[in-house]
Protein backbone atom coordinates (compact mmCIF):
# COMPACT_ATOMS: atom_id res chain seq x y z
CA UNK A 1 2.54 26.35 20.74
CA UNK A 2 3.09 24.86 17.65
CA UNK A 3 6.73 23.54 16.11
CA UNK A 4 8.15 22.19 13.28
CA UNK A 5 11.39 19.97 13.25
CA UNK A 6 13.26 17.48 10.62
CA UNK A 7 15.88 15.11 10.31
CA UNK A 8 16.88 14.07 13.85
CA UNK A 9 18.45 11.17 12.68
CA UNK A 10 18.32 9.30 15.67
CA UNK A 11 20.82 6.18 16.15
CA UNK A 12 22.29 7.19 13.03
CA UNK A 13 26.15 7.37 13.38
CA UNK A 14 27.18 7.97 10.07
CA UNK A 15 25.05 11.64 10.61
CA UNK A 16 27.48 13.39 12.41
CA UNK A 17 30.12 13.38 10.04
CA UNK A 18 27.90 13.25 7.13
CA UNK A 19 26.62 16.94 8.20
CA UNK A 20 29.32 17.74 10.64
CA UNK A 21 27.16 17.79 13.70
CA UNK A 22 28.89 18.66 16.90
CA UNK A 23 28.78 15.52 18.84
CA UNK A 24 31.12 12.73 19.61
CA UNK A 25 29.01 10.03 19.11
CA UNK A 26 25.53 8.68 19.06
CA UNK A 27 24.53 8.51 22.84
CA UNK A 28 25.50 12.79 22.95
CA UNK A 29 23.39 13.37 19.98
CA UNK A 30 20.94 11.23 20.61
CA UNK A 31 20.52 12.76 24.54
CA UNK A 32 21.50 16.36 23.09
CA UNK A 33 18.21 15.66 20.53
CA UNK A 34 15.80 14.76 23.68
CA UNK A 35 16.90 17.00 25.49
CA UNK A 36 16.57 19.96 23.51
CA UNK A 37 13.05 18.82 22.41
CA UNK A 38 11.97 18.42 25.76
CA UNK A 39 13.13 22.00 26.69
CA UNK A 40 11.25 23.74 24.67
CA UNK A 41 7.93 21.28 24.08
CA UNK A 42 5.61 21.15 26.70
CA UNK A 43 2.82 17.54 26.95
CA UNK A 44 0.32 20.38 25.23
CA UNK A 45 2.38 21.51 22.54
CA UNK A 46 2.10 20.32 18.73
CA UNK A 47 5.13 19.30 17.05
CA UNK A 48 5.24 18.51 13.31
CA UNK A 49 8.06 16.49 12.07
CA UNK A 50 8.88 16.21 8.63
CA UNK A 51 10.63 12.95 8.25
CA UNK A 52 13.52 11.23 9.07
CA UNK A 53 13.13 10.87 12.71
CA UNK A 54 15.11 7.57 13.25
CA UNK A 55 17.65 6.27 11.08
CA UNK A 56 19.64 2.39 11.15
CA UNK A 57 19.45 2.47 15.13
CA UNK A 58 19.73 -0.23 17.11
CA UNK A 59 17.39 0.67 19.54
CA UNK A 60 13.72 0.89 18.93
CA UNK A 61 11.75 3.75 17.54
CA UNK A 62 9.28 3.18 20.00
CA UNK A 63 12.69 4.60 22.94
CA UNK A 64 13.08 7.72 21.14
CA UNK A 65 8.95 8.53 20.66
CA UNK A 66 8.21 7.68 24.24
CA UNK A 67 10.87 10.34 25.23
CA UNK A 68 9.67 13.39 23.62
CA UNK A 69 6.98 15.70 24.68
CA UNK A 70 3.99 16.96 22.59
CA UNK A 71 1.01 15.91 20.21
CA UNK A 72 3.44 14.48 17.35
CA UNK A 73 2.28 14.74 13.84
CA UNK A 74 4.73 12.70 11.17
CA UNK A 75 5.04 14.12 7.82
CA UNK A 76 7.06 11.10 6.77
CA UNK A 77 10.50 11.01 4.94
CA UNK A 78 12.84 9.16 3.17
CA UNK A 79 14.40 7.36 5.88
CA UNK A 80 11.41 6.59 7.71
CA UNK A 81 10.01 3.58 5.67
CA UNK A 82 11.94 0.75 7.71
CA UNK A 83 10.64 1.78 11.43
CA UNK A 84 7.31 2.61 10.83
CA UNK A 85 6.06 -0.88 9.87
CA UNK A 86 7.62 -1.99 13.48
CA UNK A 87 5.71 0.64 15.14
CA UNK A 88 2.11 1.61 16.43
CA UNK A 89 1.74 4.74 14.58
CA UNK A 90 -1.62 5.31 15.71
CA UNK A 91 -0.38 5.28 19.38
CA UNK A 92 2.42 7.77 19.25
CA UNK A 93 1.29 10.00 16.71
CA UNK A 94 -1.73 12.16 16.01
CA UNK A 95 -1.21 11.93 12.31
CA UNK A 96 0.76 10.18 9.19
CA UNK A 97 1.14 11.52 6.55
CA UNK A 98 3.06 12.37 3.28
CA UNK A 99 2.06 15.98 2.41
CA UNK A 100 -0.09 18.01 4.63
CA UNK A 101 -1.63 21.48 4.74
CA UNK A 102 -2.28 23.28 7.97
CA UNK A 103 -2.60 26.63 9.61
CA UNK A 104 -0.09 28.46 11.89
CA UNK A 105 -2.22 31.66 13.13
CA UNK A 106 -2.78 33.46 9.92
CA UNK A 107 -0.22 31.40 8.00
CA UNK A 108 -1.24 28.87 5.34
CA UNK A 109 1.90 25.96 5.59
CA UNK A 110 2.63 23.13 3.10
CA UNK A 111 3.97 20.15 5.24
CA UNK A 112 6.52 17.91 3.13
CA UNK A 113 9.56 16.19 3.86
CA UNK A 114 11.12 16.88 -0.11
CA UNK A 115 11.57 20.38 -0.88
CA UNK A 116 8.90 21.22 -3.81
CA UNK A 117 8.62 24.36 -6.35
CA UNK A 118 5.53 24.36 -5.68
CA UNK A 119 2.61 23.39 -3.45
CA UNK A 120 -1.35 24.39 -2.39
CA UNK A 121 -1.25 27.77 -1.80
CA UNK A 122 2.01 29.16 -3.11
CA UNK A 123 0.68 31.70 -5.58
CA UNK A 124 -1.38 33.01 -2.96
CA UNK A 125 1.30 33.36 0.12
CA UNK A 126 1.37 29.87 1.45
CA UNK A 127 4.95 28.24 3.16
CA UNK A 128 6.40 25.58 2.64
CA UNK A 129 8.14 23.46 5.40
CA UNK A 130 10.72 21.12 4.38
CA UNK A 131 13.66 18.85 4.99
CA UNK A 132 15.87 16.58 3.86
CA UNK A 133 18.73 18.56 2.69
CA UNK A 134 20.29 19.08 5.90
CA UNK A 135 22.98 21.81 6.43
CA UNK A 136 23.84 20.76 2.82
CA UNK A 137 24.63 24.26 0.64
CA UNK A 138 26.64 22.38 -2.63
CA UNK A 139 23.47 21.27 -3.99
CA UNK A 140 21.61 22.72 -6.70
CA UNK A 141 18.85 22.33 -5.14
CA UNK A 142 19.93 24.51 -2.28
CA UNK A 143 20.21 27.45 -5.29
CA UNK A 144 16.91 26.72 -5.65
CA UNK A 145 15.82 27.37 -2.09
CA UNK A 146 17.95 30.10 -1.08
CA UNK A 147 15.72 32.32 -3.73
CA UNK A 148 12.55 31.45 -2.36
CA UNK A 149 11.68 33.17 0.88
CA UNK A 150 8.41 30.97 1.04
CA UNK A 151 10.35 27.64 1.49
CA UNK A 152 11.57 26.94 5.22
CA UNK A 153 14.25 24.06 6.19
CA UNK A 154 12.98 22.18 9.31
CA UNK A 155 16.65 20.36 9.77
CA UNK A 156 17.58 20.07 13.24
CA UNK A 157 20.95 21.29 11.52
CA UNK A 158 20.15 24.79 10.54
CA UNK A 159 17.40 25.26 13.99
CA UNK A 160 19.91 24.65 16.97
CA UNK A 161 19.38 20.64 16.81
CA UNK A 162 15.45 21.80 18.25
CA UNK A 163 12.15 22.05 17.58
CA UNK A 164 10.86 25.68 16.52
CA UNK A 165 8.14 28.26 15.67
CA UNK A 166 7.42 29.36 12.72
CA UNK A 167 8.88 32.98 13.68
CA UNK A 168 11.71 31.12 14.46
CA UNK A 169 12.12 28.86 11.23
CA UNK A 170 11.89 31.62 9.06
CA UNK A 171 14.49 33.64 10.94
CA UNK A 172 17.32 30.86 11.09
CA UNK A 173 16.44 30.00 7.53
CA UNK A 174 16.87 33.29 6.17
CA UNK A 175 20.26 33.21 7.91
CA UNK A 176 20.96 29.92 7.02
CA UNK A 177 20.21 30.98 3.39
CA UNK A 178 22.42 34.01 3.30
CA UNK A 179 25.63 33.03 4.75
C-alpha cells in the first residue's frame, strides 16, 4: 500500500495548542503518532511524507525514524531544515526531495509540502498532496483550497493523526473542506 502523511510535528510542544491537538503533552502525541503509523504501515508499505516530520525536539530525529514502519520517502518542509543536516538521509529514507511527481494506480500526484495553484499535470487531472496548513481554516489560503477538489491536505490533523490512502485523503479532505 501506499500513504501519504504531513506535519507530525514530533517533539514539538508548542503544536498541540497551536492546532488544538488532543493530547496532554509531548510523550502522548509523540507515542499516539507511532503508534498510529505503525498500525496501519506494514515494513512493505510506502509512506510519503510531506514535511515537517520533527520539530525543536530534544530527542533525535534519528528515535522517531527508527520507530516507524515502511519505505519512507521525504518531501521536505519548512520545519525540516535543522534535523536533516544531523541525519543520514540516505539511510532512513528512500528519497529527498522538494517537489515530486508519482503515480498512485491510475492517479497522477504532485508531492509538495506548500500548497501550489498549480503543478505538472493539473490541467490534465493530476493531485496535488500538500501540507503545511494544518487544521488551520482562517487563512486565505484555505479559501483557496477548499475550491479545488484536486488539492489534498496530508496533515496528521485533518487524517486521524495517521498515515492514509489516497481514497482516504480525498475523503477526509473533502470533509475537512466542507465543514
Amino acid at each position: 500500500m501506499i500513504y501519504y502523511t504531513a506535519d507530525q510535528h514530533f517533539g514539538h510542544s508548542n503544536i498541540i495548542r497551536l492546532c488544538n491537538r488532543p493530547f496532554k503533552d509531548i510523550a502522548e502525541m509523540d507515542e499516539a503518532l507511532i503508534e498510529n503509523w505503525n498500525n496501519i504501515v506494514s515494513a512493505d508499505d510506502i509512506v510519503y511524507i510531506l514535511g515537517d516530520l520533527v520539530f525543536r525536539s530534544a530527542k533525535h530525529t534519528n528515535y522517531y525514524i527508527e520507530k516507524l514502519n515502511g519505505t519512507k520517502h521525504l518531501v521536505l518542509g519548512n520545519h525540516d531544515h535543522k534535523w536533516v543536516k544531523n541525519c543520514n538521509l540516505q539511510k532512513h529514507f528512500a528519497s529527498v526531495s522538494y517537489y515530486l511527481e508519482i503515480k498512485d494506480g491510475e492517479r497522477r500526484l504532485a508531492l509538495c509540502h506548500y500548497p501550489m495553484l498549480s503543478w505538472g499535470g493539473s490541467a490534465r487531472g493530476s493531485l496535488h498532496v500538500h501540507a503545511h496548513i494544518h487544521n488551520k481554516r482562517e487563512c486565505l489560503v484555505f479559501e483557496t483550497l477548499k475550491r479545488m477538489d484536486n488539492a489534498l491536505n496530508a496533515g496528521v490533523e485533518i487524517n486521524e493523526y495517521k498515515p492514509v490512502t489516497i481514497d482516504e485523503l480525498i475523503s477526509n479532505n473533502s470533509r475537512f473542506k466542507n465543514t
